[in-house]
C-alpha atoms as a PDB file:
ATOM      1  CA  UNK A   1       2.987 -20.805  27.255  1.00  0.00           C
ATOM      2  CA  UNK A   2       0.539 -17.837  28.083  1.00  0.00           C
ATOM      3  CA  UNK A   3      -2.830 -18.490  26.569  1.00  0.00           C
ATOM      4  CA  UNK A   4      -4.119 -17.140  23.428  1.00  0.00           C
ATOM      5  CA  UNK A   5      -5.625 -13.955  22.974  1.00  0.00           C
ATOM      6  CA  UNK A   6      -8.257 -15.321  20.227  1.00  0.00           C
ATOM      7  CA  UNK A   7      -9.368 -18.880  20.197  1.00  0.00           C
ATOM      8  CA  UNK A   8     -12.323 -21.313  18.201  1.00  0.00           C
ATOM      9  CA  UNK A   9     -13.481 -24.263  18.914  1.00  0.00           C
ATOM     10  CA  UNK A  10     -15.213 -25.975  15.949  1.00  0.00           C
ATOM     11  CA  UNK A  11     -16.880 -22.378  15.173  1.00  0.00           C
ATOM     12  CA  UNK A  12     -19.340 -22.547  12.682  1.00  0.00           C
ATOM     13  CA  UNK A  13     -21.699 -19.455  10.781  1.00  0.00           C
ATOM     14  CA  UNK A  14     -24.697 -20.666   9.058  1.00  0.00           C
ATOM     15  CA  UNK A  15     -27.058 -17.983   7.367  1.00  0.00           C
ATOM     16  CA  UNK A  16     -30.796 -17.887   6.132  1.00  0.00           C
ATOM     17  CA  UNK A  17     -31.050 -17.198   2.635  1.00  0.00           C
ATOM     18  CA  UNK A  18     -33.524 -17.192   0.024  1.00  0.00           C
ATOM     19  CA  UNK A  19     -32.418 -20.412  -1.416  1.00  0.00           C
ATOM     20  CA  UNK A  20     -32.529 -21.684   2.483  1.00  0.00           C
ATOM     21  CA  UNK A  21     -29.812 -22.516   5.081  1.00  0.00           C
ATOM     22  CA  UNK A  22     -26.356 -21.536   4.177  1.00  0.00           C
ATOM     23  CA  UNK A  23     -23.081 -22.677   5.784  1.00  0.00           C
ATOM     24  CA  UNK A  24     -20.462 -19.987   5.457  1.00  0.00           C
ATOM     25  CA  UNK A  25     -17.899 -21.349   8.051  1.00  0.00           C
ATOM     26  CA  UNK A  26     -17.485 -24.738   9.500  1.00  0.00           C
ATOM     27  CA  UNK A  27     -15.000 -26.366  11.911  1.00  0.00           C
ATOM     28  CA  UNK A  28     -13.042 -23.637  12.702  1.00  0.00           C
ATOM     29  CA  UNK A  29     -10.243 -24.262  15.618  1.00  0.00           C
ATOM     30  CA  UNK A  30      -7.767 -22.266  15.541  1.00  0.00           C
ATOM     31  CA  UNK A  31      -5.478 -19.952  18.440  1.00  0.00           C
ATOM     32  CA  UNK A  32      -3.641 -16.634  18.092  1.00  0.00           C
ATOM     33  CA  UNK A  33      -0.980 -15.664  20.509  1.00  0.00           C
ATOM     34  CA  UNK A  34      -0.611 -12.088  22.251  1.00  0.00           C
ATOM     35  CA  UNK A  35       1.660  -9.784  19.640  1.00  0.00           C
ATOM     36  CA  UNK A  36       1.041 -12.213  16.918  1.00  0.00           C
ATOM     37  CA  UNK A  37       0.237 -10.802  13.026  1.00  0.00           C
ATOM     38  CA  UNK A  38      -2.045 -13.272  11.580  1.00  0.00           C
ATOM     39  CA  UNK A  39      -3.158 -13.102   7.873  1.00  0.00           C
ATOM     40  CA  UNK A  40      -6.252 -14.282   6.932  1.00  0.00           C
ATOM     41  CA  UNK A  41      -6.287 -15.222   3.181  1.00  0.00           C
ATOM     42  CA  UNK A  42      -7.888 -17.551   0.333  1.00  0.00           C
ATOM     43  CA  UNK A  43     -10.470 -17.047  -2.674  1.00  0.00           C
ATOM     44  CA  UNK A  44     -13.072 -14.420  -2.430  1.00  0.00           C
ATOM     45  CA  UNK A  45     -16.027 -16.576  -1.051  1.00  0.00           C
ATOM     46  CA  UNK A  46     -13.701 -18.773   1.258  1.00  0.00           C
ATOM     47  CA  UNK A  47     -15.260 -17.041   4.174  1.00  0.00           C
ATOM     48  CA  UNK A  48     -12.195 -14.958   5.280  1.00  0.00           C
ATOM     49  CA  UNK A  49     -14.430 -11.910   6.079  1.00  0.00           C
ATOM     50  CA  UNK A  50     -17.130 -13.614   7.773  1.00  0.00           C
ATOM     51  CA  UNK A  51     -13.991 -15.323  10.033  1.00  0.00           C
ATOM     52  CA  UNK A  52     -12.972 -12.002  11.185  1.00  0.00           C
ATOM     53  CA  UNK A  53     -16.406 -10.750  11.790  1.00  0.00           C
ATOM     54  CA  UNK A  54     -17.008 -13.399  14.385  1.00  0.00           C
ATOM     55  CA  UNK A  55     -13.685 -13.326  15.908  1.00  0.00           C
ATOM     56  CA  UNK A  56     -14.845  -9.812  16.855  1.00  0.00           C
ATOM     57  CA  UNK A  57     -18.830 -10.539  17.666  1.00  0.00           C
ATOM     58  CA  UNK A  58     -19.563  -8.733  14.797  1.00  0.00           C
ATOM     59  CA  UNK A  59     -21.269 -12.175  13.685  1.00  0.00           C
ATOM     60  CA  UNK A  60     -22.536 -14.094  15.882  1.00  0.00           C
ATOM     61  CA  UNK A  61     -20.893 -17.143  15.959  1.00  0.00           C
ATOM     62  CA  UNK A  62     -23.517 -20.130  15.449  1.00  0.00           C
ATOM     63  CA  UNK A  63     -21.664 -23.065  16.693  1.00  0.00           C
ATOM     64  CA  UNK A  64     -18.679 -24.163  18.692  1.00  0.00           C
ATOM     65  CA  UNK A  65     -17.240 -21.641  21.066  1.00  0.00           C
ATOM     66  CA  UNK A  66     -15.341 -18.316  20.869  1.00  0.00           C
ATOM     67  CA  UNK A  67     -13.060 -16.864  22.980  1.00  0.00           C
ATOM     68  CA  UNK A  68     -11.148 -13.456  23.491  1.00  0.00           C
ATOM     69  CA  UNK A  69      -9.032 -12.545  25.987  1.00  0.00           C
ATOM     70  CA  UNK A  70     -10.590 -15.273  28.096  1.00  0.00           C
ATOM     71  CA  UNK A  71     -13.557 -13.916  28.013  1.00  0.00           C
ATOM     72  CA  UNK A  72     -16.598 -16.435  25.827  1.00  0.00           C
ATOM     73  CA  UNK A  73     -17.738 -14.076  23.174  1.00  0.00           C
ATOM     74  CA  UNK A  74     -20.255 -16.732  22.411  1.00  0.00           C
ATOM     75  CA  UNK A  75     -22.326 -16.457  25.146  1.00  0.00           C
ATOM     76  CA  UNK A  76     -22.257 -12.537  25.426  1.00  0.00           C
ATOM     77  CA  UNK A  77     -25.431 -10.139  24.612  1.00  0.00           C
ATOM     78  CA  UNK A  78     -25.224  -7.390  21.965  1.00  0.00           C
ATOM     79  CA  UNK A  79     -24.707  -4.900  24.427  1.00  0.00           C
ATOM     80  CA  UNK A  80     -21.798  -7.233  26.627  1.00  0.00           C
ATOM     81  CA  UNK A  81     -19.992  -7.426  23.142  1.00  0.00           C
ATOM     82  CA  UNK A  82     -20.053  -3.992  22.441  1.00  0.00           C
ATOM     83  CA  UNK A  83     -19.012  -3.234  25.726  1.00  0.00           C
ATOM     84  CA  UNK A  84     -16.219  -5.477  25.041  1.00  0.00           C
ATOM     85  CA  UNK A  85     -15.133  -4.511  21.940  1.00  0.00           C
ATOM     86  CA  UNK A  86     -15.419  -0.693  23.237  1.00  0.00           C
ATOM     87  CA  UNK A  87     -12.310  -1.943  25.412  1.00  0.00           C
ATOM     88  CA  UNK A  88     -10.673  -4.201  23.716  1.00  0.00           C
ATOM     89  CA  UNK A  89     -10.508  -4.285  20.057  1.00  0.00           C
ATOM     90  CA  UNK A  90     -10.322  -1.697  17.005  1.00  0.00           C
ATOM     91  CA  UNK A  91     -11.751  -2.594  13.682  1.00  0.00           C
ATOM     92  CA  UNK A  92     -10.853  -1.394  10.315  1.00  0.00           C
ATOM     93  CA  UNK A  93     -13.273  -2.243   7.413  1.00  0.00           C
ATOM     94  CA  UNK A  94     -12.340  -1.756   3.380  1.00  0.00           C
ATOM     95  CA  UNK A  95     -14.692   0.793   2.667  1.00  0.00           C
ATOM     96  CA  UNK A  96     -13.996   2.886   6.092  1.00  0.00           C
ATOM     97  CA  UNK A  97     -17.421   2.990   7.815  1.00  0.00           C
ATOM     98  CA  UNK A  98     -16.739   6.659   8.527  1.00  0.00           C
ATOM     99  CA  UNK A  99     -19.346   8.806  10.062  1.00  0.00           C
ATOM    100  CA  UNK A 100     -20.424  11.336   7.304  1.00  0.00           C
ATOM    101  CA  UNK A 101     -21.249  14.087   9.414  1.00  0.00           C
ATOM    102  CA  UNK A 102     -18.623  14.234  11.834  1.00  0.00           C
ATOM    103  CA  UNK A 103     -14.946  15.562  11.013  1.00  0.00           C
ATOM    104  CA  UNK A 104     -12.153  13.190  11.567  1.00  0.00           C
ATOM    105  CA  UNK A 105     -11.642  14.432  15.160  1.00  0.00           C
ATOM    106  CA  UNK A 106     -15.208  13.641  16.264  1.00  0.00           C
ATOM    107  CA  UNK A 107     -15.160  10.027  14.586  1.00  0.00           C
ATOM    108  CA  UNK A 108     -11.885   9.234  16.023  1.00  0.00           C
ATOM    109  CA  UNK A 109     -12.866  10.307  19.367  1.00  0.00           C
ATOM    110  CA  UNK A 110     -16.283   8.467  19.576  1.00  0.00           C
ATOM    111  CA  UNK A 111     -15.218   5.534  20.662  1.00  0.00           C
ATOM    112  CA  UNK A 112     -13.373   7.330  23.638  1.00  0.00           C
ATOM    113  CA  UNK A 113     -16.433   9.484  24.205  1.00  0.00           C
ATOM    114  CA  UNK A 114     -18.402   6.421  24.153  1.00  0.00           C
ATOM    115  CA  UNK A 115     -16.267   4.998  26.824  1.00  0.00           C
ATOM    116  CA  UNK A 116     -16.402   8.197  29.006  1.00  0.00           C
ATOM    117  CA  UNK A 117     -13.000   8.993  28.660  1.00  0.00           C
ATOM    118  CA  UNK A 118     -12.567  12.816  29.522  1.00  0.00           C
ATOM    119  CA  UNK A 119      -9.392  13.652  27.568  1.00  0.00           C
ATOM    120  CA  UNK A 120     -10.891  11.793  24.109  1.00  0.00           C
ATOM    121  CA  UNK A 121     -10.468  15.102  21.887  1.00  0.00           C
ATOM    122  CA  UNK A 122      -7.212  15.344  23.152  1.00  0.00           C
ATOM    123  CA  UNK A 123      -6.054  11.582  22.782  1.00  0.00           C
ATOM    124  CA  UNK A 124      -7.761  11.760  19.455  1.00  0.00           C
ATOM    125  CA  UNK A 125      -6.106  14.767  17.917  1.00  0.00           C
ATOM    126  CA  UNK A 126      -2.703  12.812  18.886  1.00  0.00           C
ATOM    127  CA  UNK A 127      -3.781   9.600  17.378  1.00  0.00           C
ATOM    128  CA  UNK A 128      -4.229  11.683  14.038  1.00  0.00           C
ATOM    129  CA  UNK A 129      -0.969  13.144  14.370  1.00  0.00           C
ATOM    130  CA  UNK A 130       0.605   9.512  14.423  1.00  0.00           C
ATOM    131  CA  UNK A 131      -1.065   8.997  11.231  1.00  0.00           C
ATOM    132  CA  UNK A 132      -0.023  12.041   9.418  1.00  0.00           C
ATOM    133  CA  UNK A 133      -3.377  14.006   9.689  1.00  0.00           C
ATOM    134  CA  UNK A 134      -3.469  16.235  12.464  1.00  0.00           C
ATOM    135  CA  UNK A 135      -3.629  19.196   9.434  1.00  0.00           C
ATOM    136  CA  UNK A 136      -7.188  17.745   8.719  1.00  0.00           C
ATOM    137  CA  UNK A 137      -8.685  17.332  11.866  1.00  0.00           C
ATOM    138  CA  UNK A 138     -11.275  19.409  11.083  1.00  0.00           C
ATOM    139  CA  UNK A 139     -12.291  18.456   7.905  1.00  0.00           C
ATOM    140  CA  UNK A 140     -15.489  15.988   7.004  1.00  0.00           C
ATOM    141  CA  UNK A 141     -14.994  12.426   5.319  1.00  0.00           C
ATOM    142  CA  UNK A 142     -16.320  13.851   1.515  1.00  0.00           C
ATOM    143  CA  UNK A 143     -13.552  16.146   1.941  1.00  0.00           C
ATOM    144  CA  UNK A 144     -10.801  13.657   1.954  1.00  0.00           C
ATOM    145  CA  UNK A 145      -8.940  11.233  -0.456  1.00  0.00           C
ATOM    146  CA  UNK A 146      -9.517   7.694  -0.055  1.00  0.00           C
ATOM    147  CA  UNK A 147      -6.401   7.128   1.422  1.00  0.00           C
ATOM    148  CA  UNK A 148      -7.262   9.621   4.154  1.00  0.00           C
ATOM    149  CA  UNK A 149      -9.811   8.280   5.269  1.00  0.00           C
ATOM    150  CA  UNK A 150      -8.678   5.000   5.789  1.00  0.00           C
ATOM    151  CA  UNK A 151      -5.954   6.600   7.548  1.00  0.00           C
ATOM    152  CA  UNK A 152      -8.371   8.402   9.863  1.00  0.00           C
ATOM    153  CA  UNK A 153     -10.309   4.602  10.245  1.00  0.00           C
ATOM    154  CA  UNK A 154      -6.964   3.563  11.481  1.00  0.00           C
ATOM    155  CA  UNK A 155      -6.438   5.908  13.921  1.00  0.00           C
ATOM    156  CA  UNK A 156     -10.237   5.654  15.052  1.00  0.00           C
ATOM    157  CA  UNK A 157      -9.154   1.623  15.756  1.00  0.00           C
ATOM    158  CA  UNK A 158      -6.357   2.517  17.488  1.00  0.00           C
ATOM    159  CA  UNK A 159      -6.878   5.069  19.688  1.00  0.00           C
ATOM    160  CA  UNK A 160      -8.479   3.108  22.234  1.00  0.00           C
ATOM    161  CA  UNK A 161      -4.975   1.067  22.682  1.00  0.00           C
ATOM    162  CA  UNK A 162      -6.911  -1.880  21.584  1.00  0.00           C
ATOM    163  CA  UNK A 163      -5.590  -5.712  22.541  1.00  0.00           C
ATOM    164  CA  UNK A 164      -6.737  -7.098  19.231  1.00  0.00           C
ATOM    165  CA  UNK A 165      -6.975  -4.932  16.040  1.00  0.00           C
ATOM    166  CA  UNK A 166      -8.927  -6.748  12.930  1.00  0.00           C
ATOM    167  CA  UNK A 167      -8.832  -4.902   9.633  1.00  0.00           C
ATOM    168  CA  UNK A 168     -10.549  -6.235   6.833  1.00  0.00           C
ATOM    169  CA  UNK A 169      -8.789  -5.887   3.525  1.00  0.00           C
ATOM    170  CA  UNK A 170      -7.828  -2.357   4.300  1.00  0.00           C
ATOM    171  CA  UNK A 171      -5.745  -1.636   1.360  1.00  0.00           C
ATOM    172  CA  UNK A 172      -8.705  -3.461  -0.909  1.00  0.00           C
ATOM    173  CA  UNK A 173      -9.803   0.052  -2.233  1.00  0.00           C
ATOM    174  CA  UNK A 174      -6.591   2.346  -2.399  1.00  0.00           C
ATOM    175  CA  UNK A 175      -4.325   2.803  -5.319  1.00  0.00           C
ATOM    176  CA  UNK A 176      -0.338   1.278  -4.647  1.00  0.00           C
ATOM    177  CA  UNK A 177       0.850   4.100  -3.293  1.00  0.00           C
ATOM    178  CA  UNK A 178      -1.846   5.067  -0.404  1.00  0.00           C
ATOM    179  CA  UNK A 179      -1.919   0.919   0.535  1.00  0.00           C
ATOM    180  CA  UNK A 180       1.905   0.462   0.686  1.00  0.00           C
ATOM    181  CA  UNK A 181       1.233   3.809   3.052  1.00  0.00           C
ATOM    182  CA  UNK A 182      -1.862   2.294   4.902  1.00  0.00           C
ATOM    183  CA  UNK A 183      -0.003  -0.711   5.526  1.00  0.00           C
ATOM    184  CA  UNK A 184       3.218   0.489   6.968  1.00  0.00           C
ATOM    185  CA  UNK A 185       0.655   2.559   9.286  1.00  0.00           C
ATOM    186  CA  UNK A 186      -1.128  -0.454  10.576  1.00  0.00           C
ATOM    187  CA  UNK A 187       1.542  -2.497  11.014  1.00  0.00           C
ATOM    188  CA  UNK A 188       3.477   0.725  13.097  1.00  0.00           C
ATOM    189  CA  UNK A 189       0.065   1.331  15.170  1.00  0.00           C
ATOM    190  CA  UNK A 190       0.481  -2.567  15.954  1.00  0.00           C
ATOM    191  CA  UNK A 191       4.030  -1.910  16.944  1.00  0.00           C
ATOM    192  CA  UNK A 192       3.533   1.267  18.707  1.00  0.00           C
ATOM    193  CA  UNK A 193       0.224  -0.338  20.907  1.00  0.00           C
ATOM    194  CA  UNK A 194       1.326  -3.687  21.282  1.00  0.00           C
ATOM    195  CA  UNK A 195      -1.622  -5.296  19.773  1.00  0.00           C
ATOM    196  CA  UNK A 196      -2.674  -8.929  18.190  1.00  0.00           C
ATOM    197  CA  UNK A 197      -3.010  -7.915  14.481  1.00  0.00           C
ATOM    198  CA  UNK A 198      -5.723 -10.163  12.321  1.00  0.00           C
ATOM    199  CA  UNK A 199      -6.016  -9.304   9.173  1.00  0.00           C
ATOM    200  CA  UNK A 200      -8.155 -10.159   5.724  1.00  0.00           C
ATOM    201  CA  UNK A 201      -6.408  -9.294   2.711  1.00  0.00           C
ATOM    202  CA  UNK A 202      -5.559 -10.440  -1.360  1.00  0.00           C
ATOM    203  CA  UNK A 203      -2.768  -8.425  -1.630  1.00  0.00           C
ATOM    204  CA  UNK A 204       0.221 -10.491  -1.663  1.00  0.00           C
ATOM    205  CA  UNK A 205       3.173  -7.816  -0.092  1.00  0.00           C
ATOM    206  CA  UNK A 206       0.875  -7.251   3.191  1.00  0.00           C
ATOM    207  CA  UNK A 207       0.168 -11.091   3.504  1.00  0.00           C
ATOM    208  CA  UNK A 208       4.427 -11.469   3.286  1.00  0.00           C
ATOM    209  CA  UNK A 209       4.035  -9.135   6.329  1.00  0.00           C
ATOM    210  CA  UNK A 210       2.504 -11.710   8.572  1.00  0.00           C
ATOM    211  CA  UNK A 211       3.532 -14.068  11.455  1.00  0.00           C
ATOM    212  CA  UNK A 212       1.375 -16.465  10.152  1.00  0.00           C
ATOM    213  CA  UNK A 213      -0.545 -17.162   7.001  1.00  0.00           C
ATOM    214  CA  UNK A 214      -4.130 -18.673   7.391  1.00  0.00           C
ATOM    215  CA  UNK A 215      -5.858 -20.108   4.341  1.00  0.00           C
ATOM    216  CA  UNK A 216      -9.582 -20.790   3.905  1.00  0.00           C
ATOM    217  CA  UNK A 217     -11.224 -22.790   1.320  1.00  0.00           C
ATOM    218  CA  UNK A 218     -14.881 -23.497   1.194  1.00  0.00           C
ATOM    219  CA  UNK A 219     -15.359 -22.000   4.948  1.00  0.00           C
ATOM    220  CA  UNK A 220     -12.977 -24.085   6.524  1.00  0.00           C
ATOM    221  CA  UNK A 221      -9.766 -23.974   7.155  1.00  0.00           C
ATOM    222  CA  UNK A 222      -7.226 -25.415   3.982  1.00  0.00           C
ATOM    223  CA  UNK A 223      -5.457 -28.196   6.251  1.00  0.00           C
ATOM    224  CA  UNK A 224      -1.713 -26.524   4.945  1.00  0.00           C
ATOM    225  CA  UNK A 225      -1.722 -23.448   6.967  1.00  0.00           C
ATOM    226  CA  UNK A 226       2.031 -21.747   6.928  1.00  0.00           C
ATOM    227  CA  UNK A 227       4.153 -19.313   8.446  1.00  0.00           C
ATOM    228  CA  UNK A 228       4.542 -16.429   5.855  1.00  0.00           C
ATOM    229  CA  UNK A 229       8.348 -16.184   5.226  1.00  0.00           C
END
């Protein structure tokens, strides 16, 4: 068996708050295979979020060990994890984390630009095409539905060809129809790229999607974990 493209070790998150130390996440071991669609689900609280966050060194992690692609996320600088995440994974957060002023050609081709890639206006007007919004390339995030601009988060995640795409609850502010539309985009991206899919979510028809059902309970992992059906 090839070895997993995400992997904890008894990872733990403990915050200071103003009521004093808090543990959010505790004894977390768990492995995801290449190609696999993980869900990531439980009561708000649970620590589902915070899970994702430091499976992509968006947290840092502080206990046990973390490890993507081989590579120890836990012992990496800021600027080694964005430099890693720059080639390796796409994120997609609920409420889009789109850049105001830029249209939805210049925020899906920042992370290319960032990465010096000399065709990333080119790559990134294709990656809106795949996502039905090549027609409003040039338009700014306040001029687009909600729905659009997750689908123009989506394509910003993807157009890198990440390895590991996390999306956290990214139907969790769309109406039925635009998250029954996000999520047959995310899951065809995943397709289409090849990519280990994690994913946070409440809503019941995406979590059906999954390989593989995780459940959290009080930051740790609910000892009956199943395969979705």
């Amino acid at each position: 068996m090839s070895d997993p493209v995400l992997s904890l070790k008894d990872a733990a998150l403990s915050l200071d708050g103003n009521a004093g130390r808090v543990d959010i996440l505790h004894g977390i071991t768990l492995d995801i295979a290449g190609g696999e669609t993980v869900g990531l689900v439980g009561p708000s609280g649970s620590g589902k979020s915070s899970l994702l966050m430091i499976m992509g060194g968006l947290e840092r992690a502080t206990g046990g060990s973390i490890h993507a692609l081989g590579q120890d996320l836990t012992a990496m600088n800021e600027d080694a994890l964005a430099r890693f995440r720059r080639g390796h994974m796409g994120v997609v957060f609920q409420s889009f984390h789109l850049i105001p002023t830029m249209t939805a050609l210049e925020n899906v081709a920042t992370p290319l630009e960032l990465a010096g890639a000399r065709d990333a206006f080119a790559r990134a007007e294709a990656e809106l095409e795949a996502v039905g919004l090549g027609h409003r390339a040039g338009h700014y995030p306040s001029q687009m539905s909600g729905g659009e601009q997750q689908r123009v988060a989506l394509a910003r995640a993807s157009v890198t060809r990440p390895d590991i795409l996390l999306a956290d609850e990214p139907t969790g502010n769309l109406d039925g129809v635009n998250g029954a539309a996000i999520m047959d985009l995310l899951f065809s991206l995943r397709d289409r790229h090849g990519a280990t899919l994690v994913l946070v979510t409440h809503a019941p028809d995406l979590a059906a999607r999954c390989d593989r059902l995780i459940r959290l309970a009080d930051g740790a992992i609910d000892p009956q974990v199943k395969a979705a059906e």
